[in-house]
PDB file of N, CA and C in Angstrom:
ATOM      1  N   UNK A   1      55.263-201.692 -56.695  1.00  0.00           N
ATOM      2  CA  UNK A   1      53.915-201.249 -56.559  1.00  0.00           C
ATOM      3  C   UNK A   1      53.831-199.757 -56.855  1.00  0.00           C
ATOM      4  N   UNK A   2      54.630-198.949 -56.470  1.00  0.00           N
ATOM      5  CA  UNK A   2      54.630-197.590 -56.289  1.00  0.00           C
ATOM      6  C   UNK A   2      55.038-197.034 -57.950  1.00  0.00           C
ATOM      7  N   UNK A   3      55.730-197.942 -58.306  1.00  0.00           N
ATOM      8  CA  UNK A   3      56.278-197.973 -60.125  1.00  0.00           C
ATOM      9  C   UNK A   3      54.917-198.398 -60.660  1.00  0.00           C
ATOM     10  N   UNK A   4      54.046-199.237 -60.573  1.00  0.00           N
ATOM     11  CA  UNK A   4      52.976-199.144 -61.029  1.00  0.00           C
ATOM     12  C   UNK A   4      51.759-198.281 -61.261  1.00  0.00           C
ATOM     13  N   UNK A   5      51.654-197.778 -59.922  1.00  0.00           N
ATOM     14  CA  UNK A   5      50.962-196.671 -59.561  1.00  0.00           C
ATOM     15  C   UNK A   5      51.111-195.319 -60.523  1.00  0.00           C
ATOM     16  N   UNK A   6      52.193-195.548 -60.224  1.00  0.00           N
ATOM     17  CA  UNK A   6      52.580-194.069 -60.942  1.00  0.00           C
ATOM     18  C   UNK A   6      52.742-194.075 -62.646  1.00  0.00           C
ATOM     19  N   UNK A   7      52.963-195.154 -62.964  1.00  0.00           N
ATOM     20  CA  UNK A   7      52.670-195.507 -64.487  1.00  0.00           C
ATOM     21  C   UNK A   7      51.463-195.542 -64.866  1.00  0.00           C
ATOM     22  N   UNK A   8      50.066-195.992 -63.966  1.00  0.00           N
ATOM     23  CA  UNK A   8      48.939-196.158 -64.420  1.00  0.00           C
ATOM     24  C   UNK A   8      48.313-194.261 -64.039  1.00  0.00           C
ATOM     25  N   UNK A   9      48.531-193.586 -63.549  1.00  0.00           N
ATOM     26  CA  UNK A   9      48.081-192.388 -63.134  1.00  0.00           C
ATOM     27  C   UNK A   9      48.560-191.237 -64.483  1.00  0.00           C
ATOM     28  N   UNK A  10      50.063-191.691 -64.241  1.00  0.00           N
ATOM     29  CA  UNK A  10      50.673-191.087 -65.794  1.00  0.00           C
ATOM     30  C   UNK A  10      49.842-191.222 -66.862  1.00  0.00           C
ATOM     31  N   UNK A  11      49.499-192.628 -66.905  1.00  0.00           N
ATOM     32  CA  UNK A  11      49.044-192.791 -68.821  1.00  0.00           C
ATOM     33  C   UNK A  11      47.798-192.346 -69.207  1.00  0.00           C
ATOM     34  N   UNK A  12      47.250-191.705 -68.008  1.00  0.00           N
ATOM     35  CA  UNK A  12      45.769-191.389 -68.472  1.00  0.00           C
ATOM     36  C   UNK A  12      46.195-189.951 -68.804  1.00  0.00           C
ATOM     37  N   UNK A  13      47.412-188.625 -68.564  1.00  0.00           N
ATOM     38  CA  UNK A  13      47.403-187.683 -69.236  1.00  0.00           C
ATOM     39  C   UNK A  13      48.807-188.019 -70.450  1.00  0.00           C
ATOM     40  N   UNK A  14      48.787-189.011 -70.912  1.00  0.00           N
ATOM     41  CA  UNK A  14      50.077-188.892 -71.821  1.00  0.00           C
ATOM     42  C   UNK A  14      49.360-189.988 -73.106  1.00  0.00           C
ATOM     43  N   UNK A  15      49.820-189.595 -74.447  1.00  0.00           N
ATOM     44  CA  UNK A  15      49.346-190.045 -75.594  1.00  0.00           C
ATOM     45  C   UNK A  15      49.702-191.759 -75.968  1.00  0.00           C
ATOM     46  N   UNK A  16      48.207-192.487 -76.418  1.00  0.00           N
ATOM     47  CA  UNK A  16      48.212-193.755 -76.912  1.00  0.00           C
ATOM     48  C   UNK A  16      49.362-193.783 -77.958  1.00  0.00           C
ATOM     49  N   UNK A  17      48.823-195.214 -78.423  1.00  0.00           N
ATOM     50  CA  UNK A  17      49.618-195.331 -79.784  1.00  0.00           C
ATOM     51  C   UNK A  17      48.798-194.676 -80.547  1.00  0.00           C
ATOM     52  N   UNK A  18      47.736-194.019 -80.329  1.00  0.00           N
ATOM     53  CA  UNK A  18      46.926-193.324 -81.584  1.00  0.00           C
ATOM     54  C   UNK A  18      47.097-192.328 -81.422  1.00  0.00           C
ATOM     55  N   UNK A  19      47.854-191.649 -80.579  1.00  0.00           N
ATOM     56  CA  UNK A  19      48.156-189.959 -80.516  1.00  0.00           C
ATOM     57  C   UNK A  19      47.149-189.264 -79.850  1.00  0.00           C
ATOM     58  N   UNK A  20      46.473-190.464 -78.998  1.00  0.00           N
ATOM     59  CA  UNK A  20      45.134-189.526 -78.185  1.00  0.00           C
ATOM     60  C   UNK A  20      45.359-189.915 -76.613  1.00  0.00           C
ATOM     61  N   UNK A  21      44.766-188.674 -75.974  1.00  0.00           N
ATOM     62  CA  UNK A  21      45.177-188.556 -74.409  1.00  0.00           C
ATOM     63  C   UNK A  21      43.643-188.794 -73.452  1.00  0.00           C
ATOM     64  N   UNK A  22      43.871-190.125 -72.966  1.00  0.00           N
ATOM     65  CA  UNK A  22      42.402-190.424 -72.175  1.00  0.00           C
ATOM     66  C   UNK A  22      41.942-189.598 -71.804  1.00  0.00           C
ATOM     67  N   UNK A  23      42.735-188.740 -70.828  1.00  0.00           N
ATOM     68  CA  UNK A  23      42.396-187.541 -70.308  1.00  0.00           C
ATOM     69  C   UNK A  23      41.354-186.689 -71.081  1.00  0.00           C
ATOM     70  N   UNK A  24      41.053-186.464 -72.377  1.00  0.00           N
ATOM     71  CA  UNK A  24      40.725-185.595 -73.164  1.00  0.00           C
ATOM     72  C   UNK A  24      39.257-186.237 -73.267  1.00  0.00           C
ATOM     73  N   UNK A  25      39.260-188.110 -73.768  1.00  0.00           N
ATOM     74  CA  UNK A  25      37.783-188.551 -74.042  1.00  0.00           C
ATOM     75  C   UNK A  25      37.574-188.211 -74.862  1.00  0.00           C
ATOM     76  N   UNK A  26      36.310-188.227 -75.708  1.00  0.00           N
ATOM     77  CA  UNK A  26      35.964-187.550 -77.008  1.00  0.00           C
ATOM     78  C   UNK A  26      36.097-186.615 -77.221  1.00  0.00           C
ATOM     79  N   UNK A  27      36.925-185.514 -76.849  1.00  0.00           N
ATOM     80  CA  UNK A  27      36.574-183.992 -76.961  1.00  0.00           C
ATOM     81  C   UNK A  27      37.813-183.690 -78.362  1.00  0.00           C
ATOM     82  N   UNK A  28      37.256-183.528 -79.512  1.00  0.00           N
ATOM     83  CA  UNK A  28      38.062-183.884 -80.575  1.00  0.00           C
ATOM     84  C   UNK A  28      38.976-182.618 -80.914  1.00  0.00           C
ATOM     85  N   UNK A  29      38.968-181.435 -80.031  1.00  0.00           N
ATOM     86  CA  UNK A  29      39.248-180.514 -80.140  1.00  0.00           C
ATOM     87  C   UNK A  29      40.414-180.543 -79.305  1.00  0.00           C
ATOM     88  N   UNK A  30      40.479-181.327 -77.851  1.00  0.00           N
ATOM     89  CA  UNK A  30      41.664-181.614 -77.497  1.00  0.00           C
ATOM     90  C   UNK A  30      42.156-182.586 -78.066  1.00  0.00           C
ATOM     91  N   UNK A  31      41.837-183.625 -78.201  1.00  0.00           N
ATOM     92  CA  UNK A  31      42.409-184.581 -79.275  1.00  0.00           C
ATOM     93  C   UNK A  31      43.639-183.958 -80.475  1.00  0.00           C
ATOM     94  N   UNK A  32      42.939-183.402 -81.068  1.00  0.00           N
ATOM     95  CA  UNK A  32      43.391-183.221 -82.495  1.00  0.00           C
ATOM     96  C   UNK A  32      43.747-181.683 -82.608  1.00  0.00           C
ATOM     97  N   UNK A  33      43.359-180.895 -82.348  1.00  0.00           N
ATOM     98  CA  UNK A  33      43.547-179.317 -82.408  1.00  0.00           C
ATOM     99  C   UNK A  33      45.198-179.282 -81.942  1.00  0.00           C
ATOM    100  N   UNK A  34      46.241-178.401 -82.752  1.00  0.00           N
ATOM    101  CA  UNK A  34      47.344-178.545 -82.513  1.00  0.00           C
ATOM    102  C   UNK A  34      47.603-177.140 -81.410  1.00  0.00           C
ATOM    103  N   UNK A  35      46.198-176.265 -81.446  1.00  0.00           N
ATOM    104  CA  UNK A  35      46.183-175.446 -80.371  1.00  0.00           C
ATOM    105  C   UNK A  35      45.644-175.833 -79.321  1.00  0.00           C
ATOM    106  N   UNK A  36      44.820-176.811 -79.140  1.00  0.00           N
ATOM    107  CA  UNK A  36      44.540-177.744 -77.570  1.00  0.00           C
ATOM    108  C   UNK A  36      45.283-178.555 -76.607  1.00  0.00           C
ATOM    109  N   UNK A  37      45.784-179.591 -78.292  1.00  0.00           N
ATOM    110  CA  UNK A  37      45.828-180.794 -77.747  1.00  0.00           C
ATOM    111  C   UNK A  37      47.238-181.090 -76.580  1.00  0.00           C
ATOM    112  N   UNK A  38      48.021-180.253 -76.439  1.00  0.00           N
ATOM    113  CA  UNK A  38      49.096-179.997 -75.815  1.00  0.00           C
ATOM    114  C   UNK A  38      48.900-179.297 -73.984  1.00  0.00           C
ATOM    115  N   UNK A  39      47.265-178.696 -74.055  1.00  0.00           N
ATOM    116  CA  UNK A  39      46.638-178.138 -72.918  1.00  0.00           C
ATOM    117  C   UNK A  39      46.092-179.093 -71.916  1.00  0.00           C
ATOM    118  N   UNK A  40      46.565-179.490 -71.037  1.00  0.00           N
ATOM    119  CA  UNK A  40      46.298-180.675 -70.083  1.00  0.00           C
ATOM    120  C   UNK A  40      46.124-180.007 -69.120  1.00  0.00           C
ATOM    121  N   UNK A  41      44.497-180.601 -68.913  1.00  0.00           N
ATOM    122  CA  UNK A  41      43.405-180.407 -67.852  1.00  0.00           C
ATOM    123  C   UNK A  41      44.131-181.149 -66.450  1.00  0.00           C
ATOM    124  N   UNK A  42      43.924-181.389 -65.560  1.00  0.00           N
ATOM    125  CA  UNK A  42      43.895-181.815 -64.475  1.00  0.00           C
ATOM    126  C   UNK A  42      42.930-181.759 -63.593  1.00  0.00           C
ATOM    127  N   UNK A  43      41.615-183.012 -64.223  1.00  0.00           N
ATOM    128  CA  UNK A  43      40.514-182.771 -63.848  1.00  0.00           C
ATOM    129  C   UNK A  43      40.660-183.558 -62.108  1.00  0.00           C
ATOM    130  N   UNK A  44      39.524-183.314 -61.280  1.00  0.00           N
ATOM    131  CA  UNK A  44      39.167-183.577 -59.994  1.00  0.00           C
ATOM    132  C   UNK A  44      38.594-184.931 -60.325  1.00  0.00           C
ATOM    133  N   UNK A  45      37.703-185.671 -61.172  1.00  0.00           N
ATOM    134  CA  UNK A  45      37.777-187.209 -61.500  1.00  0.00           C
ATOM    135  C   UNK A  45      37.997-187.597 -62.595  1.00  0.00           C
ATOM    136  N   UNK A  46      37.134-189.096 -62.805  1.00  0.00           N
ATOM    137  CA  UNK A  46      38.349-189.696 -64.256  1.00  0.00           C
ATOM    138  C   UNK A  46      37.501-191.118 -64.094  1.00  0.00           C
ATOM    139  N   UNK A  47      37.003-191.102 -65.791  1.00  0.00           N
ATOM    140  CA  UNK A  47      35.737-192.122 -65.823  1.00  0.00           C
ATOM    141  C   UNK A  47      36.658-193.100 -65.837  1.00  0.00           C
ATOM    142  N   UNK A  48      36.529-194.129 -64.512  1.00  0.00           N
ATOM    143  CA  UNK A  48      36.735-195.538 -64.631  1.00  0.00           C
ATOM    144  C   UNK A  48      37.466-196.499 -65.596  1.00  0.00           C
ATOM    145  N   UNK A  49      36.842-196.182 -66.845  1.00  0.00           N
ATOM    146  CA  UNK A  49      36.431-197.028 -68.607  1.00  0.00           C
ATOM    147  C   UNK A  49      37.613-196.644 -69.028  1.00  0.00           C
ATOM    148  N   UNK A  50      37.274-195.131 -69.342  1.00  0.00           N
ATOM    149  CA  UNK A  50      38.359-194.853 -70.329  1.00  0.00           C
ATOM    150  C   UNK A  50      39.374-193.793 -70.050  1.00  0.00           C
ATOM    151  N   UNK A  51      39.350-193.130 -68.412  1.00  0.00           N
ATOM    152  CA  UNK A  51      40.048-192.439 -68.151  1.00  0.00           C
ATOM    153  C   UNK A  51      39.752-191.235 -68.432  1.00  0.00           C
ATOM    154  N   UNK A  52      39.004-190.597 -69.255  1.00  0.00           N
ATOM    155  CA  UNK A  52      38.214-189.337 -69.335  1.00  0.00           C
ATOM    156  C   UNK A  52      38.104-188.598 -68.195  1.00  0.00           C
ATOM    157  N   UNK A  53      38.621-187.304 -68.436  1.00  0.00           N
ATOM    158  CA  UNK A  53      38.410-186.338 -67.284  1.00  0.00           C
ATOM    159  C   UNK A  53      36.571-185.708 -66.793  1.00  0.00           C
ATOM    160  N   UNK A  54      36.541-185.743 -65.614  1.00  0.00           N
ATOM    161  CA  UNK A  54      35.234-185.674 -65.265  1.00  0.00           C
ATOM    162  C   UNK A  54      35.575-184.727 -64.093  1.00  0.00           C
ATOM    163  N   UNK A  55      34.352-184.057 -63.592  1.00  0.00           N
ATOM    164  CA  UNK A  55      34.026-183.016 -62.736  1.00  0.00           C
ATOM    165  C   UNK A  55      35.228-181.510 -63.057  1.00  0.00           C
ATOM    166  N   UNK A  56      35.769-180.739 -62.034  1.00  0.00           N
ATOM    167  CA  UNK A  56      35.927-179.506 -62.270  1.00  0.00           C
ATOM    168  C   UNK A  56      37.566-179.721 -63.055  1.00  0.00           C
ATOM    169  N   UNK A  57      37.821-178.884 -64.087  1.00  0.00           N
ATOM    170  CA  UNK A  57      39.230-178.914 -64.766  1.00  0.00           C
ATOM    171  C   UNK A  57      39.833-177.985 -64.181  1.00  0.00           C
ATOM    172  N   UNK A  58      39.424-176.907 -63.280  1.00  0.00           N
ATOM    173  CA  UNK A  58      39.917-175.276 -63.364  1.00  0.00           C
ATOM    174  C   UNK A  58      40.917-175.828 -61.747  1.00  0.00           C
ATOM    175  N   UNK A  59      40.697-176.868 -60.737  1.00  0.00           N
ATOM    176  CA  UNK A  59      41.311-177.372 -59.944  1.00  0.00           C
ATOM    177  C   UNK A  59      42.070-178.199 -59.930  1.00  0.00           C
ATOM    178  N   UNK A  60      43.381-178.434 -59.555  1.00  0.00           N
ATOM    179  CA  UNK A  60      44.743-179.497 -59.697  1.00  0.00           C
ATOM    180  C   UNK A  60      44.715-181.007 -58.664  1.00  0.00           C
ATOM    181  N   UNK A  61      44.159-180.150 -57.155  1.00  0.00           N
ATOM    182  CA  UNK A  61      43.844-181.011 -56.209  1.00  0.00           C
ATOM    183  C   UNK A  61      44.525-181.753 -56.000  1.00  0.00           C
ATOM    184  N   UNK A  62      44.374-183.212 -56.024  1.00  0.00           N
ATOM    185  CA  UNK A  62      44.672-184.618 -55.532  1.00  0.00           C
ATOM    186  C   UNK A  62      45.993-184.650 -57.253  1.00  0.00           C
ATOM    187  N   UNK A  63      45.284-184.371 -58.101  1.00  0.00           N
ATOM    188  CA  UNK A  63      46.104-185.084 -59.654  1.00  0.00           C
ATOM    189  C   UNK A  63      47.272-183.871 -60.145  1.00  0.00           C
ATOM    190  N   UNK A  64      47.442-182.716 -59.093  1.00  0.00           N
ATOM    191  CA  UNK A  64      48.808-182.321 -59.321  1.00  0.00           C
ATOM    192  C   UNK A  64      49.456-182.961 -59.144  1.00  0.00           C
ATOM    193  N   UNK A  65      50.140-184.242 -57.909  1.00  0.00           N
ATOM    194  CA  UNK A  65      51.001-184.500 -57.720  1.00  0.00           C
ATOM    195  C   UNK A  65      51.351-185.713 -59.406  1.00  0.00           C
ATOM    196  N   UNK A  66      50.206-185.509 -60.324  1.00  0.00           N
ATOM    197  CA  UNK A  66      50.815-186.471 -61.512  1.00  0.00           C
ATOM    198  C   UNK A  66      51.930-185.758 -61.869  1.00  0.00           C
ATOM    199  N   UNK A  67      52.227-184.347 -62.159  1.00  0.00           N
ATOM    200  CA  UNK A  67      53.306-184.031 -62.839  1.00  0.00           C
ATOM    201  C   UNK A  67      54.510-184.286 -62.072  1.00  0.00           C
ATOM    202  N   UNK A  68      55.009-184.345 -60.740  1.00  0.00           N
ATOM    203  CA  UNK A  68      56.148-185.001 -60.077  1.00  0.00           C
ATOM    204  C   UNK A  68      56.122-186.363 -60.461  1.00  0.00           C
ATOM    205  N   UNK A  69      55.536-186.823 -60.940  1.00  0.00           N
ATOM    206  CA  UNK A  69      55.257-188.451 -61.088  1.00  0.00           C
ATOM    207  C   UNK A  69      56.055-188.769 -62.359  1.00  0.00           C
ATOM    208  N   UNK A  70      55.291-187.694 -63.559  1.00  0.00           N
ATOM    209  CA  UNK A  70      56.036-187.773 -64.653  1.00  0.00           C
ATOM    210  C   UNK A  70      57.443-187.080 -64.353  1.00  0.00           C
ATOM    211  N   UNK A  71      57.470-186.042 -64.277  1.00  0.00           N
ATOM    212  CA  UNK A  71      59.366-185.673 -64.030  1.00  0.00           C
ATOM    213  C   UNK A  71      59.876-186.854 -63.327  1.00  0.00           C
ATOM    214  N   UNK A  72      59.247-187.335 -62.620  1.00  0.00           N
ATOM    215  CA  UNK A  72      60.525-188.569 -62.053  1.00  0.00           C
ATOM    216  C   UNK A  72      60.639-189.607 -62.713  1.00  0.00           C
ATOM    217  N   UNK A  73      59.454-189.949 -63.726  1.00  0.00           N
ATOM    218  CA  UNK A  73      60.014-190.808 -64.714  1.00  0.00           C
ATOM    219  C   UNK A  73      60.627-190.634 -65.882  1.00  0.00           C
ATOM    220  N   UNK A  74      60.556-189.458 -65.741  1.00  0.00           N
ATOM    221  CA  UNK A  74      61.412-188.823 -67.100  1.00  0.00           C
ATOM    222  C   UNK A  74      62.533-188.453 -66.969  1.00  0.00           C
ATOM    223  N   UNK A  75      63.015-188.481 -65.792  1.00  0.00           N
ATOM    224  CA  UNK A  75      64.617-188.486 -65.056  1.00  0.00           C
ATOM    225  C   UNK A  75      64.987-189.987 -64.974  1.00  0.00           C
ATOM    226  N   UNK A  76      64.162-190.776 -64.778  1.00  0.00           N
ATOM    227  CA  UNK A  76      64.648-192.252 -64.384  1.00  0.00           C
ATOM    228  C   UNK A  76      64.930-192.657 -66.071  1.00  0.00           C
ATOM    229  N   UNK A  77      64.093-192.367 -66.977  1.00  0.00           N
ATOM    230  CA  UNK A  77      64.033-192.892 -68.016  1.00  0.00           C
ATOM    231  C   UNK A  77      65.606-191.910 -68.594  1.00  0.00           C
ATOM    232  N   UNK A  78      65.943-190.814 -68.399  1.00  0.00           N
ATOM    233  CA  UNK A  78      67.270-190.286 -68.984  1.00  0.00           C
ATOM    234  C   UNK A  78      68.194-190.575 -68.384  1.00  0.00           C
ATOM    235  N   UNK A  79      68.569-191.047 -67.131  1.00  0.00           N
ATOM    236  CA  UNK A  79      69.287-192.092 -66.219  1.00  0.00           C
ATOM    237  C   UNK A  79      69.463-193.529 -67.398  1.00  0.00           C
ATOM    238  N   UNK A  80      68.607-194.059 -67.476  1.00  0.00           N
ATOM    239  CA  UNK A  80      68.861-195.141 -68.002  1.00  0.00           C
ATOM    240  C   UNK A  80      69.595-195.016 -69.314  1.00  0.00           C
ATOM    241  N   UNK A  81      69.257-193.944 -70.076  1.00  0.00           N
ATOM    242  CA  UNK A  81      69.721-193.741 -71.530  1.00  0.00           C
ATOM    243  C   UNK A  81      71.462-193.828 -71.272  1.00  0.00           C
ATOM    244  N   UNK A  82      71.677-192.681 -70.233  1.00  0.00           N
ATOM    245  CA  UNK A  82      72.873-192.630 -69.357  1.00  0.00           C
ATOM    246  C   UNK A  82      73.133-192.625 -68.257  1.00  0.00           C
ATOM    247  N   UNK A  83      73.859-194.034 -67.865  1.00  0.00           N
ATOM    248  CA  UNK A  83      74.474-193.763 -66.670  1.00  0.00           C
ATOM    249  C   UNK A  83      74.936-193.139 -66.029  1.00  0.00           C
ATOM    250  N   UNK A  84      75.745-192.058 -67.085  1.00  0.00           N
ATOM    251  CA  UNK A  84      77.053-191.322 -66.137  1.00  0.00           C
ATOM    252  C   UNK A  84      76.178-190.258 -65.543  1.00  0.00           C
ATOM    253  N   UNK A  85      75.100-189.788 -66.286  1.00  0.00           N
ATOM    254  CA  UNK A  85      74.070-188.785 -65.268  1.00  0.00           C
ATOM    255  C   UNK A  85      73.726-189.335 -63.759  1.00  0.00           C
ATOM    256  N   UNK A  86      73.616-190.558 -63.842  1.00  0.00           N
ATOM    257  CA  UNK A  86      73.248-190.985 -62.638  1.00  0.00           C
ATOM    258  C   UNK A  86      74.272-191.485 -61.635  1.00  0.00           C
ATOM    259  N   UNK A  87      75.178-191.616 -61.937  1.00  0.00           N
ATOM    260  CA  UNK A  87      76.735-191.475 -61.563  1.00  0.00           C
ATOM    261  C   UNK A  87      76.728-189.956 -60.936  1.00  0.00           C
ATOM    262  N   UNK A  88      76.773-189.277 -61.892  1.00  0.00           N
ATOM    263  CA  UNK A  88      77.189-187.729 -61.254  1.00  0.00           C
ATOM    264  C   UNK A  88      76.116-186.996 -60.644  1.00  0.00           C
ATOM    265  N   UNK A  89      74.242-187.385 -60.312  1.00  0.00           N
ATOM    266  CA  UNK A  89      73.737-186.721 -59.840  1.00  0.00           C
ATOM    267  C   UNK A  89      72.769-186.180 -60.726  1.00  0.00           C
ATOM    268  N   UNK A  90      73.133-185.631 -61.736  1.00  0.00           N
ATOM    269  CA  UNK A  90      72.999-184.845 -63.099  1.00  0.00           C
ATOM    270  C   UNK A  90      71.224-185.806 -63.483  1.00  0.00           C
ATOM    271  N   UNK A  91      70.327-184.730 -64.116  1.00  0.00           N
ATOM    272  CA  UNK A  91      69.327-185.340 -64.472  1.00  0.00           C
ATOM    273  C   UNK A  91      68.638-183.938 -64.738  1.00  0.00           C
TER     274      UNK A  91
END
């Protein structure tokens, strides 16, 4: 459950198969701008539909804790590549 959670919270700031970040919504400037699109908001809500960031961006709040979410899957996921990291601690 908690692996779910944290996969569905993740994917709304990390890129489709189309190279676009829900998070962003139509805003084609984060989308596509190679000076934006790398700038991740951490808005206070998040339309339902499509995951679009809604209300204040300039606050982390409740959706900081996404980035521990991602580092820990991005340690679990280099664990898996190699064991021996996870053997020795190492990550």
């Amino acid at each position: 459950m908690a692996g779910e959670l944290s996969r569905r919270l993740t994917s709304i700031f990390l890129r489709d198969t189309s190279s676009r970040r829900p998070v962003f919504g139509n805003l084609e400037t984060f989308q596509t701008d190679p000076h934006w699109r790398d700038l991740i908001l951490f808005h206070e809500y998040f339309h339902g539909d499509s995951g679009a960031g809604v209300g204040a961006s300039h606050q982390t709040g409740w959706t900081g804790v996404v980035t521990k979410l991602m580092q820990q899957s991005g340690e679990t996921r280099e664990q898996k590549k190699d064991p021996a990291l996870a053997r020795a601690g190492l990550h």
